[in-house]
PDB file of N, CA and C in Angstrom:
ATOM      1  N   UNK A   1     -34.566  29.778-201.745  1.00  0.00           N
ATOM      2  CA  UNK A   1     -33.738  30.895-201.384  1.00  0.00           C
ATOM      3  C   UNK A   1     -32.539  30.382-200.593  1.00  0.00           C
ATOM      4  N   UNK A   2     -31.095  30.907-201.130  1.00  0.00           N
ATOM      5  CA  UNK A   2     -30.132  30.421-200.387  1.00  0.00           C
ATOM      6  C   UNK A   2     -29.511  31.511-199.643  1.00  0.00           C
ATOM      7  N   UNK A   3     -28.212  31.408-199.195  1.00  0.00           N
ATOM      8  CA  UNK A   3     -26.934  32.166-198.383  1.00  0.00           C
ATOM      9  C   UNK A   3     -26.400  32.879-199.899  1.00  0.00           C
ATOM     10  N   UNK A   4     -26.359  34.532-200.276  1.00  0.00           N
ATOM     11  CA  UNK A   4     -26.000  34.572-201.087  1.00  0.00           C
ATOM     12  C   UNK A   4     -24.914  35.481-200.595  1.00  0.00           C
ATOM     13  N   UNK A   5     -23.912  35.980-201.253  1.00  0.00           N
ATOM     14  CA  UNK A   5     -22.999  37.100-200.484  1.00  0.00           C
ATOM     15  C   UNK A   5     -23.176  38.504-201.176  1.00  0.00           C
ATOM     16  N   UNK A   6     -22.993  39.589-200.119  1.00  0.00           N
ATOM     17  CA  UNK A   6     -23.972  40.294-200.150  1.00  0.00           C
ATOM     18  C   UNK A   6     -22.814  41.487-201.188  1.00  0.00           C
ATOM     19  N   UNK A   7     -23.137  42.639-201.592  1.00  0.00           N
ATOM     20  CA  UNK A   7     -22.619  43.645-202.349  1.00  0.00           C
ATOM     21  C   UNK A   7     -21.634  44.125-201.822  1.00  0.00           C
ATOM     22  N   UNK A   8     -20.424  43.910-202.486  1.00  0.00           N
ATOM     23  CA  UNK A   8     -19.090  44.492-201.916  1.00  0.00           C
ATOM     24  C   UNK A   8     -18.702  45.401-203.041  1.00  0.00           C
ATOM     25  N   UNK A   9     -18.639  46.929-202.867  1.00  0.00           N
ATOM     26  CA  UNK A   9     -18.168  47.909-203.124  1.00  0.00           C
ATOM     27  C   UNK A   9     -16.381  47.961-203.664  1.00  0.00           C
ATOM     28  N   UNK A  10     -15.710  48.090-204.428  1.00  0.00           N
ATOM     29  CA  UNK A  10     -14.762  48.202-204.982  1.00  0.00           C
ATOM     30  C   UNK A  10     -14.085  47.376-205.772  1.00  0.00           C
ATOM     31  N   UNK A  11     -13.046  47.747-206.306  1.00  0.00           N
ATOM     32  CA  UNK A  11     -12.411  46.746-207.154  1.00  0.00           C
ATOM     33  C   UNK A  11     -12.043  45.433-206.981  1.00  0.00           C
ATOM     34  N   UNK A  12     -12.636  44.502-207.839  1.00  0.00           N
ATOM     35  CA  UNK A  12     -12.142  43.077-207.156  1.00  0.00           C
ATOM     36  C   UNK A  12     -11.073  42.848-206.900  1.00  0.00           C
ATOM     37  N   UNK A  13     -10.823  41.850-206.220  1.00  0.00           N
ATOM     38  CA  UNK A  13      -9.231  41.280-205.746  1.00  0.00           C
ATOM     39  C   UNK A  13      -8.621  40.810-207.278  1.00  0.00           C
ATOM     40  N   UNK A  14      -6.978  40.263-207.450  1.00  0.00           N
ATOM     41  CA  UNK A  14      -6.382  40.206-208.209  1.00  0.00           C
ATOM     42  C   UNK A  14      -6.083  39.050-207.809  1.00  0.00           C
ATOM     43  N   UNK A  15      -6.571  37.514-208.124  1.00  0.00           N
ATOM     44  CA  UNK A  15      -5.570  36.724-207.493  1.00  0.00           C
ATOM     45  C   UNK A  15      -4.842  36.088-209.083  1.00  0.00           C
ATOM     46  N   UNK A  16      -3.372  36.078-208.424  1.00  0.00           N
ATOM     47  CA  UNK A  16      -2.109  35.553-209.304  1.00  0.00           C
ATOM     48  C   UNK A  16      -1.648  34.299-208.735  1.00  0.00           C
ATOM     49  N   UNK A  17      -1.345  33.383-209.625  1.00  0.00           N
ATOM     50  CA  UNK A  17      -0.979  32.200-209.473  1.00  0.00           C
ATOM     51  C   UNK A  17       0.208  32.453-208.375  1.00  0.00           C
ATOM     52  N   UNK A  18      -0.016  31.487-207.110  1.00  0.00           N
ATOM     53  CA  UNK A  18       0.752  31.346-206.295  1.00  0.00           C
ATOM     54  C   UNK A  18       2.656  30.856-206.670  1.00  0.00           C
ATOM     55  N   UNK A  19       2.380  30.063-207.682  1.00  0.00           N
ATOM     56  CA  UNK A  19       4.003  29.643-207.744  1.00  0.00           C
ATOM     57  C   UNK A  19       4.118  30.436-208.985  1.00  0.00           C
ATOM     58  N   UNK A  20       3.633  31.674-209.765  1.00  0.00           N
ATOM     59  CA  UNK A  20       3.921  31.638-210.982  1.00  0.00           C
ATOM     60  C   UNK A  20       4.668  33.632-209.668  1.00  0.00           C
ATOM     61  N   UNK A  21       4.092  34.180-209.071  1.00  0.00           N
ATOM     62  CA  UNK A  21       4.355  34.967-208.156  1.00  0.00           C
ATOM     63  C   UNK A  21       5.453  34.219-207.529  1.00  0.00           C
ATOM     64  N   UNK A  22       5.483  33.380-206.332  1.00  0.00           N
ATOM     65  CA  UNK A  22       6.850  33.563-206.329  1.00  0.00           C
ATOM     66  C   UNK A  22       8.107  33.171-207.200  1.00  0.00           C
ATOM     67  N   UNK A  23       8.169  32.868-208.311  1.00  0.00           N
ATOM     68  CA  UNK A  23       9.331  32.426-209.315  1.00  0.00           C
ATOM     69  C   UNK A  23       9.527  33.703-209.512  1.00  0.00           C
ATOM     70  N   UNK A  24       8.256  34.955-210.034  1.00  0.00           N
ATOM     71  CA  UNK A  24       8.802  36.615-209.725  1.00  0.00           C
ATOM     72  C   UNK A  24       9.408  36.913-209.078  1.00  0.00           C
ATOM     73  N   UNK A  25       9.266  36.298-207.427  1.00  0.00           N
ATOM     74  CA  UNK A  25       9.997  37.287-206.534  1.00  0.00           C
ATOM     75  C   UNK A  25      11.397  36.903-206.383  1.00  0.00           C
ATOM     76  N   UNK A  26      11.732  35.769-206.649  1.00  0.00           N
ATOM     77  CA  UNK A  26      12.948  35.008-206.815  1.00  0.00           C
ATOM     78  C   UNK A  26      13.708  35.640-207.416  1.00  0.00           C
ATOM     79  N   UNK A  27      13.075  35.931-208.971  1.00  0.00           N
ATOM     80  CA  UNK A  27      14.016  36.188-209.985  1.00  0.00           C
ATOM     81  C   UNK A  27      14.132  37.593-209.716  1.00  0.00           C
ATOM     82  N   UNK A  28      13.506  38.553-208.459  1.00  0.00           N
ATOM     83  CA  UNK A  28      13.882  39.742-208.475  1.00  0.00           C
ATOM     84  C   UNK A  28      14.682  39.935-207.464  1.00  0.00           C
ATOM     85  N   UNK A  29      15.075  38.927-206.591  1.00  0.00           N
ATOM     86  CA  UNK A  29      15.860  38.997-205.475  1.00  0.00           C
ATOM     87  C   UNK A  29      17.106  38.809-205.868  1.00  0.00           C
ATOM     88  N   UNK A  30      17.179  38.111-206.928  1.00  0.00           N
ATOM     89  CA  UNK A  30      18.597  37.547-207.525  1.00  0.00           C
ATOM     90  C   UNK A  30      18.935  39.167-208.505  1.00  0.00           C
ATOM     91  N   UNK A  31      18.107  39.487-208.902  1.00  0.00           N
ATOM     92  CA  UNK A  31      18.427  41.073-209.983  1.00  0.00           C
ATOM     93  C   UNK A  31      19.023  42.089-208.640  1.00  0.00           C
ATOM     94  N   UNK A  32      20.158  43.196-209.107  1.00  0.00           N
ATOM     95  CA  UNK A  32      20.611  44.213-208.283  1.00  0.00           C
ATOM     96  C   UNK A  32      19.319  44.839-207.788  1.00  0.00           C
ATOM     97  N   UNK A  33      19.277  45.346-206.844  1.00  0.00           N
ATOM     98  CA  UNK A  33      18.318  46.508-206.205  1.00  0.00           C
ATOM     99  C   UNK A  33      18.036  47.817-206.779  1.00  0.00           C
ATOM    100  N   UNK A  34      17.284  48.232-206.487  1.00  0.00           N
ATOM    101  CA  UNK A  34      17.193  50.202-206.809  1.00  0.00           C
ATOM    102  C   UNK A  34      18.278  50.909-206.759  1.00  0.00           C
ATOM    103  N   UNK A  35      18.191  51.604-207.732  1.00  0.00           N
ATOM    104  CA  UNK A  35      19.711  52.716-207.199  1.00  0.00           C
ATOM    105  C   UNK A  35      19.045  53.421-205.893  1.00  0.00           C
ATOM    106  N   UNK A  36      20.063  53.775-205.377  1.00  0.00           N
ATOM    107  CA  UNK A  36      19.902  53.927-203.675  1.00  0.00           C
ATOM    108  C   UNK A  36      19.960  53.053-202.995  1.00  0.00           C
ATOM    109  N   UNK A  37      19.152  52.253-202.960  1.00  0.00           N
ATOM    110  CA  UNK A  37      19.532  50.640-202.234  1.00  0.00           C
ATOM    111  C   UNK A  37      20.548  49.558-202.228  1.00  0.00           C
ATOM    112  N   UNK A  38      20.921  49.174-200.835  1.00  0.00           N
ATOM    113  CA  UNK A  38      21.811  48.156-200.611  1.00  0.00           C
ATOM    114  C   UNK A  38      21.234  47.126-200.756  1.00  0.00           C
ATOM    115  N   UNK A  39      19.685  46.886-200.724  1.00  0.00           N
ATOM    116  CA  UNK A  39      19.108  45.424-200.611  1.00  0.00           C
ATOM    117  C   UNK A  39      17.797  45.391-200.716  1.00  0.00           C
ATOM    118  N   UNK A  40      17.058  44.657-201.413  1.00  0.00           N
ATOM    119  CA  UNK A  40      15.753  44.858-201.481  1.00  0.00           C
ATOM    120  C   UNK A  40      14.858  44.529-200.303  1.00  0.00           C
ATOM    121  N   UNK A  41      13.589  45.247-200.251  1.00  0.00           N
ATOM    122  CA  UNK A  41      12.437  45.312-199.043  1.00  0.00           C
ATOM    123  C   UNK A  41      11.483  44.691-199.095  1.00  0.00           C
ATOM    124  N   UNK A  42      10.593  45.246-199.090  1.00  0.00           N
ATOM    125  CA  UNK A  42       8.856  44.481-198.757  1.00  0.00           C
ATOM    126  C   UNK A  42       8.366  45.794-200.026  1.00  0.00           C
ATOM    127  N   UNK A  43       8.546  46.771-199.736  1.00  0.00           N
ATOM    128  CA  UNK A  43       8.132  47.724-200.112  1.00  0.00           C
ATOM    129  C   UNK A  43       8.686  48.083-202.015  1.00  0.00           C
ATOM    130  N   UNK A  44      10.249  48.063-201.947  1.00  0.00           N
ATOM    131  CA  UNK A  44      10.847  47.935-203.738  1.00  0.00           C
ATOM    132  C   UNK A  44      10.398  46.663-204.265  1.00  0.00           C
ATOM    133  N   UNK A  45      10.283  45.536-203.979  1.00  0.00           N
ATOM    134  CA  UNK A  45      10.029  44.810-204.270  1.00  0.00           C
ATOM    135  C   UNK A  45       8.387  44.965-204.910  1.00  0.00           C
ATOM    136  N   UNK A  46       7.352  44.983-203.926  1.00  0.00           N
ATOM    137  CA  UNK A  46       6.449  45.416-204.299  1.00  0.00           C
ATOM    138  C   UNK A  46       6.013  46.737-205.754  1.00  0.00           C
ATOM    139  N   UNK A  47       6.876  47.361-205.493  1.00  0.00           N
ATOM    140  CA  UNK A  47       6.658  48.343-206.469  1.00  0.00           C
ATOM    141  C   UNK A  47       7.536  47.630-207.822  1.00  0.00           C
ATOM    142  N   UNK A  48       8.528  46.898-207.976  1.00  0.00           N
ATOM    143  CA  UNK A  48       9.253  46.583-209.108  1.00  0.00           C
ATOM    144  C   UNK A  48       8.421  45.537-209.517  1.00  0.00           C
ATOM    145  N   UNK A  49       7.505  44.448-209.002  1.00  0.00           N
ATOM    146  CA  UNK A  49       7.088  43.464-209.634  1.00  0.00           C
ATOM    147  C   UNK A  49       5.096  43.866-209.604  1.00  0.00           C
ATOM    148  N   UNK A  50       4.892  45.315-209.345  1.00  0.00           N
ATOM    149  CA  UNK A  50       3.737  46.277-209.397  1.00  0.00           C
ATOM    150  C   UNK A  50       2.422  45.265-208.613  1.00  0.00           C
ATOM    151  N   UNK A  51       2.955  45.171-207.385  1.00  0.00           N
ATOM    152  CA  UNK A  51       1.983  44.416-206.478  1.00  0.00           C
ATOM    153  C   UNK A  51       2.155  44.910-204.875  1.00  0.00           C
ATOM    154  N   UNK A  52       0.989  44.558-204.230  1.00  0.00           N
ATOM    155  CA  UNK A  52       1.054  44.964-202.861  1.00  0.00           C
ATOM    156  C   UNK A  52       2.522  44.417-202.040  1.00  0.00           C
ATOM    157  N   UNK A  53       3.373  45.477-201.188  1.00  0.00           N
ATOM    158  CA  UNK A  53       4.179  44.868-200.482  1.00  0.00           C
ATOM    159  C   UNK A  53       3.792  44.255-199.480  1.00  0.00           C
ATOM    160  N   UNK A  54       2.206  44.281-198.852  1.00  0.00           N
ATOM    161  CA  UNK A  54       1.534  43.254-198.240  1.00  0.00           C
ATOM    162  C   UNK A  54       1.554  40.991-198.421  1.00  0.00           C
ATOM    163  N   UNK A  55       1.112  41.452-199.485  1.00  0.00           N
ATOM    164  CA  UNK A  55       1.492  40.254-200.467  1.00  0.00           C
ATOM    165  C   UNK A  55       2.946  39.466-200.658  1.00  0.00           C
ATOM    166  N   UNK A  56       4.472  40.628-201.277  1.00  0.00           N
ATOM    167  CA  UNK A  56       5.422  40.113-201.044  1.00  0.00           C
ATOM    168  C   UNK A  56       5.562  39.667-199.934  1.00  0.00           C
ATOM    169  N   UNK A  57       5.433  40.497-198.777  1.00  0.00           N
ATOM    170  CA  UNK A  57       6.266  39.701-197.676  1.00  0.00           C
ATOM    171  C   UNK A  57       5.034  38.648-196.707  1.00  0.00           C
ATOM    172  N   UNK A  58       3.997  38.160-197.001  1.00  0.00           N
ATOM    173  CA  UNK A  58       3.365  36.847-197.171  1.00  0.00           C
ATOM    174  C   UNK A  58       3.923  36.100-197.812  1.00  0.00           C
ATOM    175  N   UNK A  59       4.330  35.715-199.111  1.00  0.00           N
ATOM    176  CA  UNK A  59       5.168  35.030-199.775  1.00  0.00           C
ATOM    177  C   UNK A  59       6.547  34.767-199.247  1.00  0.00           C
ATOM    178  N   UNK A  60       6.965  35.696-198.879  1.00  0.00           N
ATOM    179  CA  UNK A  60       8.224  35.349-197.943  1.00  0.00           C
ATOM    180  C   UNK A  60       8.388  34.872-196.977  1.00  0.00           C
ATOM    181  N   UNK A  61       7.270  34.835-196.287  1.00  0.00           N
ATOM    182  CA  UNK A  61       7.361  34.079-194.724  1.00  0.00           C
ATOM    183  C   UNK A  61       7.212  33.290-195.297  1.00  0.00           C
ATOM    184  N   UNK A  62       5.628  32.780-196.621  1.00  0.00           N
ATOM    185  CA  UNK A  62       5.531  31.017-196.864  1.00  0.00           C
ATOM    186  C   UNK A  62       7.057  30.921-197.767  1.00  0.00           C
ATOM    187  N   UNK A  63       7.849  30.918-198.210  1.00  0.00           N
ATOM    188  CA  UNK A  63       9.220  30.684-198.410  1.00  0.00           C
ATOM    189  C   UNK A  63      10.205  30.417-197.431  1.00  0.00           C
ATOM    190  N   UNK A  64       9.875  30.942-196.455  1.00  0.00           N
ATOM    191  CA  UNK A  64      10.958  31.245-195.103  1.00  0.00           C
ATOM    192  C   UNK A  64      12.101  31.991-195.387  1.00  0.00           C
ATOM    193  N   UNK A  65      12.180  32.758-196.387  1.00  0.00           N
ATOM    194  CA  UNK A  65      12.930  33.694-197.059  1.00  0.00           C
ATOM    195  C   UNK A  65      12.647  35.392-195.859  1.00  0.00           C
ATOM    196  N   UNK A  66      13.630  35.346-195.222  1.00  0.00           N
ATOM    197  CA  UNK A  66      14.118  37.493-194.086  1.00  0.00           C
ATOM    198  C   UNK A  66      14.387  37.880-195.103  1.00  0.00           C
ATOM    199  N   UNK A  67      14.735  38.908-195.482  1.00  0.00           N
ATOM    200  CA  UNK A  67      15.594  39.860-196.317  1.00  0.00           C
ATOM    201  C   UNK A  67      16.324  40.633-195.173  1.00  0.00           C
ATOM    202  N   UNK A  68      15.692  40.707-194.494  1.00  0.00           N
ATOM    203  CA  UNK A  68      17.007  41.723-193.127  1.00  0.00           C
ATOM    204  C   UNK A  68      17.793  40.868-192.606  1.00  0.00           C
ATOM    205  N   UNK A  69      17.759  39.177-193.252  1.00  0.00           N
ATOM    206  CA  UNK A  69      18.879  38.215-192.063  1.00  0.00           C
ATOM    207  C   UNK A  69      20.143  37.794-193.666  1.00  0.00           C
ATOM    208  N   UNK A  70      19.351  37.910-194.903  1.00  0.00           N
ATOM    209  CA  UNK A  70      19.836  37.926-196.306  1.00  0.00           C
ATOM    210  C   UNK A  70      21.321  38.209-196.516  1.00  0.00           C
ATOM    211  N   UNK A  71      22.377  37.216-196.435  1.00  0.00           N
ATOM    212  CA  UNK A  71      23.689  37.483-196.726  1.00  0.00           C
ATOM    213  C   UNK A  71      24.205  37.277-197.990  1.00  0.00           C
ATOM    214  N   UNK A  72      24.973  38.225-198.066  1.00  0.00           N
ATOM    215  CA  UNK A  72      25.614  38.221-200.037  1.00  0.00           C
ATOM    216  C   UNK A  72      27.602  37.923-199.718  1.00  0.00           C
ATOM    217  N   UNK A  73      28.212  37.514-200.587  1.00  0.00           N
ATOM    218  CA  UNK A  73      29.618  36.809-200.064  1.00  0.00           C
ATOM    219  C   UNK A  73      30.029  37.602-201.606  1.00  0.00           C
ATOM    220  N   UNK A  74      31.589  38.044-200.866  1.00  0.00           N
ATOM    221  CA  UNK A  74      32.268  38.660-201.716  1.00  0.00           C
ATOM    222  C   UNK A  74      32.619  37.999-202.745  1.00  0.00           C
ATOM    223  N   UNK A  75      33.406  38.287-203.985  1.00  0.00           N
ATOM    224  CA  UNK A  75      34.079  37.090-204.994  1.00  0.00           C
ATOM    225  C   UNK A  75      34.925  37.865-204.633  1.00  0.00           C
ATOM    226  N   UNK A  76      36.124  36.864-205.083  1.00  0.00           N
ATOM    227  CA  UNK A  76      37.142  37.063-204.821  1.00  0.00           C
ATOM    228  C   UNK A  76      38.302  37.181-206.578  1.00  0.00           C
ATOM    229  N   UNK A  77      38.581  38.442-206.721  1.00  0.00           N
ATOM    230  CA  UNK A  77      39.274  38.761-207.762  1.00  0.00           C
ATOM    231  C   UNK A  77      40.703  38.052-208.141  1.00  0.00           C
ATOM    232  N   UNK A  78      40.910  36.833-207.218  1.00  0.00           N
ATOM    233  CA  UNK A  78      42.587  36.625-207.451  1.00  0.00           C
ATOM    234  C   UNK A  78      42.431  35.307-208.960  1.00  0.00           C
ATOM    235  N   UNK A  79      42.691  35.294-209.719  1.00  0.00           N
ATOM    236  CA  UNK A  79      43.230  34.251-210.581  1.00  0.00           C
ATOM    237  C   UNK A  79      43.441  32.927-210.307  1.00  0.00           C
ATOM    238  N   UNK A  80      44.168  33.023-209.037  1.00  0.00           N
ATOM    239  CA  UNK A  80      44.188  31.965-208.847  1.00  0.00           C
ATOM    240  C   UNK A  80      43.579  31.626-207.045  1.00  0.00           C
ATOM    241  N   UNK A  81      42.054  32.215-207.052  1.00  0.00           N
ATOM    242  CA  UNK A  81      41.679  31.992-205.878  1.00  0.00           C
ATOM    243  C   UNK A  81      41.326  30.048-206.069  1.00  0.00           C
ATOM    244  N   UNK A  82      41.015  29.776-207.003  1.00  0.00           N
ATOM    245  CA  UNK A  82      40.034  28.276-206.974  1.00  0.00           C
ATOM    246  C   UNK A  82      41.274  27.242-206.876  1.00  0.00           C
ATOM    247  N   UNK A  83      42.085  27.322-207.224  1.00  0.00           N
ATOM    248  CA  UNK A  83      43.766  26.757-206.846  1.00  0.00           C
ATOM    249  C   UNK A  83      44.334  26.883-204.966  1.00  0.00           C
ATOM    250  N   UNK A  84      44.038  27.949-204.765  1.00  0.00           N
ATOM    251  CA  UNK A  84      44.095  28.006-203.490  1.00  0.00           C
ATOM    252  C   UNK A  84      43.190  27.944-202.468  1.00  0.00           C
ATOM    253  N   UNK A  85      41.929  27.850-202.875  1.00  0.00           N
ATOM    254  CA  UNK A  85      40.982  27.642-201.746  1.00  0.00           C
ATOM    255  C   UNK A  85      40.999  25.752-202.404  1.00  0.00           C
ATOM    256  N   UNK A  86      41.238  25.125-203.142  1.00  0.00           N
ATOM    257  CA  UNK A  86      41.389  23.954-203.398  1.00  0.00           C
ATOM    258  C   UNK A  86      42.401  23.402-202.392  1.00  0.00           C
ATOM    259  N   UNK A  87      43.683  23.976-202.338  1.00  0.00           N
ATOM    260  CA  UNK A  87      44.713  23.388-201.524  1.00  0.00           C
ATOM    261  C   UNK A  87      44.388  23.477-199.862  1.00  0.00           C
ATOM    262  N   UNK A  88      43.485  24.583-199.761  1.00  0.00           N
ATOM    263  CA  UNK A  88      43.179  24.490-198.192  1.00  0.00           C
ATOM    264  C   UNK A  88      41.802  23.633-198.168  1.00  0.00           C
ATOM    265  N   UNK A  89      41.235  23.621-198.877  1.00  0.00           N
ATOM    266  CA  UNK A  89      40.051  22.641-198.438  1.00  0.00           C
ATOM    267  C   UNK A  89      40.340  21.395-198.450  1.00  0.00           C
ATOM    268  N   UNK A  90      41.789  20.867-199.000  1.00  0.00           N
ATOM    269  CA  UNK A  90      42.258  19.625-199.379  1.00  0.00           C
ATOM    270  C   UNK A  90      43.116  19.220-197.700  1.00  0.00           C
ATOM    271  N   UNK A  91      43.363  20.874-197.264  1.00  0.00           N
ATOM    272  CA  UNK A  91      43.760  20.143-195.906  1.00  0.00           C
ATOM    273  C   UNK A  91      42.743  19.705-195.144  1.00  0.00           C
ATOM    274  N   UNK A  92      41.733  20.419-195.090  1.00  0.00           N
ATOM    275  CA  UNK A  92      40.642  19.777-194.145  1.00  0.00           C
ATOM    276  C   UNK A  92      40.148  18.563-194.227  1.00  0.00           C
ATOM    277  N   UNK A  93      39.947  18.092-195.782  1.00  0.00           N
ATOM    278  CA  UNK A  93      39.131  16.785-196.141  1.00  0.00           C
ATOM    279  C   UNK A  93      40.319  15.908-196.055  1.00  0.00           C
ATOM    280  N   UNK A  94      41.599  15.469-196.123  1.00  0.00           N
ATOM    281  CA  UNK A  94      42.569  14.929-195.461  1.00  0.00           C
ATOM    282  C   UNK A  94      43.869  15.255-195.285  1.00  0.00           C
ATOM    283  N   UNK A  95      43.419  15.500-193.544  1.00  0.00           N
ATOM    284  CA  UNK A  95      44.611  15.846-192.466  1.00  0.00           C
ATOM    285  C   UNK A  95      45.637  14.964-193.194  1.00  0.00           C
ATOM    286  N   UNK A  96      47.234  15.360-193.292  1.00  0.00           N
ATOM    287  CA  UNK A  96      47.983  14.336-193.125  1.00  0.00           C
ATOM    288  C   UNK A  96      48.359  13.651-191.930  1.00  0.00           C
ATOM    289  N   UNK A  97      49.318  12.504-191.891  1.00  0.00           N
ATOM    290  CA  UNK A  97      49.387  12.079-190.912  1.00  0.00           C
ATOM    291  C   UNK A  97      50.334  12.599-190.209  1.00  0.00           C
ATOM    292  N   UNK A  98      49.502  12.340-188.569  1.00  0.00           N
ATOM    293  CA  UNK A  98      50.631  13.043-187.332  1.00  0.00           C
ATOM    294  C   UNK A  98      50.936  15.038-187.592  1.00  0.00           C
ATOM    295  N   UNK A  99      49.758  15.659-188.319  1.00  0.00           N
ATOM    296  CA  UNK A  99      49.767  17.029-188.340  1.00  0.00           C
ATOM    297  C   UNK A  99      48.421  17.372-188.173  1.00  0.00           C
ATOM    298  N   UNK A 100      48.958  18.373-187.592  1.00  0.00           N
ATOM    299  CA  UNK A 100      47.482  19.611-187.034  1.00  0.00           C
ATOM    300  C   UNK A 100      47.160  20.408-187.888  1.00  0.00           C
ATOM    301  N   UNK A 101      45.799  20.558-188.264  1.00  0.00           N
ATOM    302  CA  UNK A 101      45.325  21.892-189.012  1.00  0.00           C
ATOM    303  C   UNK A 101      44.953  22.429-188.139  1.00  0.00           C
ATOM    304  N   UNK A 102      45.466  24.203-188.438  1.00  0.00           N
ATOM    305  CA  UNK A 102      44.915  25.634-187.583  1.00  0.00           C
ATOM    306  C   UNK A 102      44.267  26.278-188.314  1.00  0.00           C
ATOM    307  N   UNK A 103      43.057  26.721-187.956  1.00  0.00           N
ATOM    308  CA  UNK A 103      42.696  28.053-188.676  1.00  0.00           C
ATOM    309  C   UNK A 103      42.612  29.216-188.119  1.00  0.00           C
ATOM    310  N   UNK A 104      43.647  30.477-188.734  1.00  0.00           N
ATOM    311  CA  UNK A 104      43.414  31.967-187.812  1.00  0.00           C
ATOM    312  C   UNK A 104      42.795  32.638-188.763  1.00  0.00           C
ATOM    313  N   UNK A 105      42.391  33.572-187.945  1.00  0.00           N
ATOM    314  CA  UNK A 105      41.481  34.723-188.391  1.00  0.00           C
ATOM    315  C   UNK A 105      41.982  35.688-188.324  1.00  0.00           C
ATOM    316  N   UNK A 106      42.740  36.426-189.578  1.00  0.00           N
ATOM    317  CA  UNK A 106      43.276  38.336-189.214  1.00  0.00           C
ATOM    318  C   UNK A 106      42.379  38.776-188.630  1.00  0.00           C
ATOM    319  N   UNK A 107      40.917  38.959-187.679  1.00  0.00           N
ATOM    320  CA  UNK A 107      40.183  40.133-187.923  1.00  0.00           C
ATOM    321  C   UNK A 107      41.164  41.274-186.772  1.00  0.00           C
ATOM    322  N   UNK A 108      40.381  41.986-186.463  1.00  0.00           N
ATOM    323  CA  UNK A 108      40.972  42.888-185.348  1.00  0.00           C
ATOM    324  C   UNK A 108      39.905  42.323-184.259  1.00  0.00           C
ATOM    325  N   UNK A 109      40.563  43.176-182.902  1.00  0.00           N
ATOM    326  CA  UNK A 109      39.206  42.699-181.845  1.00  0.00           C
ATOM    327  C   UNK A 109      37.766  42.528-182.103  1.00  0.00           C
ATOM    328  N   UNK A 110      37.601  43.713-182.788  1.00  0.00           N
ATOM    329  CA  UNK A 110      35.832  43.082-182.838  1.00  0.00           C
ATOM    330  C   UNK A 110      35.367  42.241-183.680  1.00  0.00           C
ATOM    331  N   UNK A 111      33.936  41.463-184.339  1.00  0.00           N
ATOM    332  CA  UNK A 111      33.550  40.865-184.791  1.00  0.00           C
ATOM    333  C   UNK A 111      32.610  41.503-185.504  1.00  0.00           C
ATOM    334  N   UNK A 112      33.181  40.976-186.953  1.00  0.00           N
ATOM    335  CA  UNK A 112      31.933  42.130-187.872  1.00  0.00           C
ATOM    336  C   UNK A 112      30.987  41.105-188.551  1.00  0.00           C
ATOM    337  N   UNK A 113      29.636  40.526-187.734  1.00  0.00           N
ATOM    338  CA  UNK A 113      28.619  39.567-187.947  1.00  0.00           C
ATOM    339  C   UNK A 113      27.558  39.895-189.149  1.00  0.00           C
ATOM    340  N   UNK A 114      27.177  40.838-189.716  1.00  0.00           N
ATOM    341  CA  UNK A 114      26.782  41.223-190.447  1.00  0.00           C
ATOM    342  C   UNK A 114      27.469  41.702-191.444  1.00  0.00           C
ATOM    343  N   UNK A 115      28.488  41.888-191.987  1.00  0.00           N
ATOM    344  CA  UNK A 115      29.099  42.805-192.953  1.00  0.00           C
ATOM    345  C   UNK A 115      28.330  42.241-194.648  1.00  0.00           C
ATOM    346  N   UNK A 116      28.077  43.149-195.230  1.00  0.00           N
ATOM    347  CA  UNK A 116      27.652  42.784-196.520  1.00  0.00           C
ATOM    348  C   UNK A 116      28.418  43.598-197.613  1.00  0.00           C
ATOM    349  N   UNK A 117      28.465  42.585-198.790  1.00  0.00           N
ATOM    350  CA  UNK A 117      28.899  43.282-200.234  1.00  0.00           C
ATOM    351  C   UNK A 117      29.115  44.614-200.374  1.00  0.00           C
ATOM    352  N   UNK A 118      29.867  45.146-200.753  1.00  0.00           N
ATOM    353  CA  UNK A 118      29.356  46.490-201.382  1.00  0.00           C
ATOM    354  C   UNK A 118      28.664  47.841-200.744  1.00  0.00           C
TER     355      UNK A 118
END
């Protein structure tokens, strides 16, 4: 007679391959959000890839992946933005000689640390 484990009442657990789950959650972080939503949760997430939002955001801590710290960067519509962010990055990587690079910032007084996309 051994240690046997004893009768557990309900539906078994579901376990899903650990890396085959998060390559899901990846590829749903990179897809737009819910209509209504600015950004995906613990909770849409969960419901779009039909799993506990318990679970997603376990996976996210082992990722080291916030979604509330998650920044998205505008594109920039000009034609010829890659021509001109070329010529200023060309000042930084070499200064000429005997000149100063400045960089200003239009903002207004305050500082907008969070601003996102859209």
């Amino acid at each position: 007679m051994g240690l046997r484990d004893d009768f557990r009442p309900g539906r078994p657990r579901i376990q899903e391959d650990s890396e085959n789950l998060r390559r899901r959650i990846l590829e749903r972080l990179d897809a737009p959000p819910p209509a209504g939503y600015a950004k995906w949760n613990g909770r849409t997430l969960g419901e779009a890839l039909e799993i506990s939002p318990n679970l997603v955001w376990r996976e996210l801590r082992v990722l080291g992946i916030s979604l509330q710290w998650r920044r998205s960067w505008c594109i920039s519509t000009d034609p010829e933005f890659d021509a001109k962010s070329a010529d200023i990055i060309g000042l930084y990587l070499g200064v000429p000689a005997n000149a100063v690079v400045l960089s200003i910032d239009e903002k207004p007084c305050i500082q907008a640390f969070y601003r996102e996309q859209g």
